[in-house]
Protein backbone atom coordinates (compact mmCIF):
# COMPACT_ATOMS: atom_id res chain seq x y z
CA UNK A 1 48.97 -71.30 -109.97
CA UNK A 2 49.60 -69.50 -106.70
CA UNK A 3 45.99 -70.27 -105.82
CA UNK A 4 46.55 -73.96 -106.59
CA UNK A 5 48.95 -74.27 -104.63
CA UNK A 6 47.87 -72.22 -101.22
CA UNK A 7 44.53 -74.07 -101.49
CA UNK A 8 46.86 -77.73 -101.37
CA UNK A 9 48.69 -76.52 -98.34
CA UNK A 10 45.41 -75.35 -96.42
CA UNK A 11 43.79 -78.93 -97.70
CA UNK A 12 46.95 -80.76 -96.48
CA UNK A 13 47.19 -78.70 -92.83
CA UNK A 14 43.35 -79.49 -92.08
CA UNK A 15 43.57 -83.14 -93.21
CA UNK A 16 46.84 -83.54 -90.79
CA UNK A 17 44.78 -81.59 -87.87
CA UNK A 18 42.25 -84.04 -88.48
CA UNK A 19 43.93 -87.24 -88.48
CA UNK A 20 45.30 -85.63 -85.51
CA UNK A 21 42.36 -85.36 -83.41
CA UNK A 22 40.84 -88.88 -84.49
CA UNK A 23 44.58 -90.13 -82.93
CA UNK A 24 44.35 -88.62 -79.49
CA UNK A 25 43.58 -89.99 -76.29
CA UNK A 26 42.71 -89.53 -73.58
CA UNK A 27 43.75 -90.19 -70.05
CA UNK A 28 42.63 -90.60 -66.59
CA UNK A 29 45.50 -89.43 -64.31
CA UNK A 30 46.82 -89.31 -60.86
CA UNK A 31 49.13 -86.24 -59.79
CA UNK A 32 51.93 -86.41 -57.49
CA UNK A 33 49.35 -85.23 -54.64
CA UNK A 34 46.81 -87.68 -55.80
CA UNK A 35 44.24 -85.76 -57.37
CA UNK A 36 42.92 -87.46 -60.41
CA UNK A 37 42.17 -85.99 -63.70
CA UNK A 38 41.37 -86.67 -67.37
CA UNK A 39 44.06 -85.44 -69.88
CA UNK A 40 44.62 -85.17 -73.71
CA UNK A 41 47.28 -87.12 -75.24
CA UNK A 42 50.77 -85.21 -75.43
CA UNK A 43 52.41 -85.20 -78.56
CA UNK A 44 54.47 -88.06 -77.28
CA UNK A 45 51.55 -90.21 -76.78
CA UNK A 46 51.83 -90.64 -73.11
CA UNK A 47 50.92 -88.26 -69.56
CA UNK A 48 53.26 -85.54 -68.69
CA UNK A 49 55.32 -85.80 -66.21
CA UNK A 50 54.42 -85.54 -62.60
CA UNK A 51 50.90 -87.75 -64.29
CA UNK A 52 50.21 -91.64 -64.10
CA UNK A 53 47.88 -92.78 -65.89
CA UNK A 54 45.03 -95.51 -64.52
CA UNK A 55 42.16 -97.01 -65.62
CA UNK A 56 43.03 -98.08 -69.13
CA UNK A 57 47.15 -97.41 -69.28
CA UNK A 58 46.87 -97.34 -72.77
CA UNK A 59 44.38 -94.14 -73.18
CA UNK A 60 40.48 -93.79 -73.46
CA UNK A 61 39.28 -93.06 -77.66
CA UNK A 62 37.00 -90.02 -76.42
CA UNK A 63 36.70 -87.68 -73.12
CA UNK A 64 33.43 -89.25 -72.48
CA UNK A 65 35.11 -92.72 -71.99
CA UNK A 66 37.78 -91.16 -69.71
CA UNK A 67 34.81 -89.05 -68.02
CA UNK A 68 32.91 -92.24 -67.44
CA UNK A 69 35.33 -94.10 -66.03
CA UNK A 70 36.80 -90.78 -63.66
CA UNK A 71 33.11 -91.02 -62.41
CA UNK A 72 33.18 -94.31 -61.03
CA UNK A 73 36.16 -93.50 -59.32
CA UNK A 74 35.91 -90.85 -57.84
CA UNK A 75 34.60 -91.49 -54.07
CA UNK A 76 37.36 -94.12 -54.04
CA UNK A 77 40.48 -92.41 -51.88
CA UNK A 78 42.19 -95.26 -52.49
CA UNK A 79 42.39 -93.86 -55.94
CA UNK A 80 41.41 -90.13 -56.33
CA UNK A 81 42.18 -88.04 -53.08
CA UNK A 82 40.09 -85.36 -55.06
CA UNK A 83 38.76 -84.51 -58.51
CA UNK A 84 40.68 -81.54 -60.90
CA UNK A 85 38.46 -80.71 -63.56
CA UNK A 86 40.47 -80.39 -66.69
């Protein structure tokens, strides 16, 4: 019984920690100094603080989205002052 139930809890963690991962996103941000970077989702769902998000507001699906999109901005000083790799 003991086994039964240990094996439920470590099936019920891993399925969480994977629904978990396929709800992330990911961010392109701006710092207070503007330096752009790309971010994971906090728990809450949004940038910490001190972060604004641009490009898509809402958050990239994957890091390569996010990466891709980084990459096209980031000559452009209007945006990105410099690049922090995250």
């Amino acid at each position: 019984m003991t086994k039964v139930i240990v094996t439920s809890f470590f099936l019920l963690g891993f399925a969480q920690t994977a629904l978990a991962a396929d709800s992330s996103k990911f961010f392109v941000t701006v710092d207070t100094v503007g330096n752009c970077s790309v971010i994971q989702s906090t728990p809450s769902g949004k940038p910490s603080v001190g972060k604004t998000a641009i490009g898509d507001e809402g958050g990239y699906p994957s890091m390569e989205a996010a990466k891709k999109y980084l990459d096209e901005i980031r000559n452009d000083e209007s945006k990105c002052k410099g690049v922090v790799a995250g």
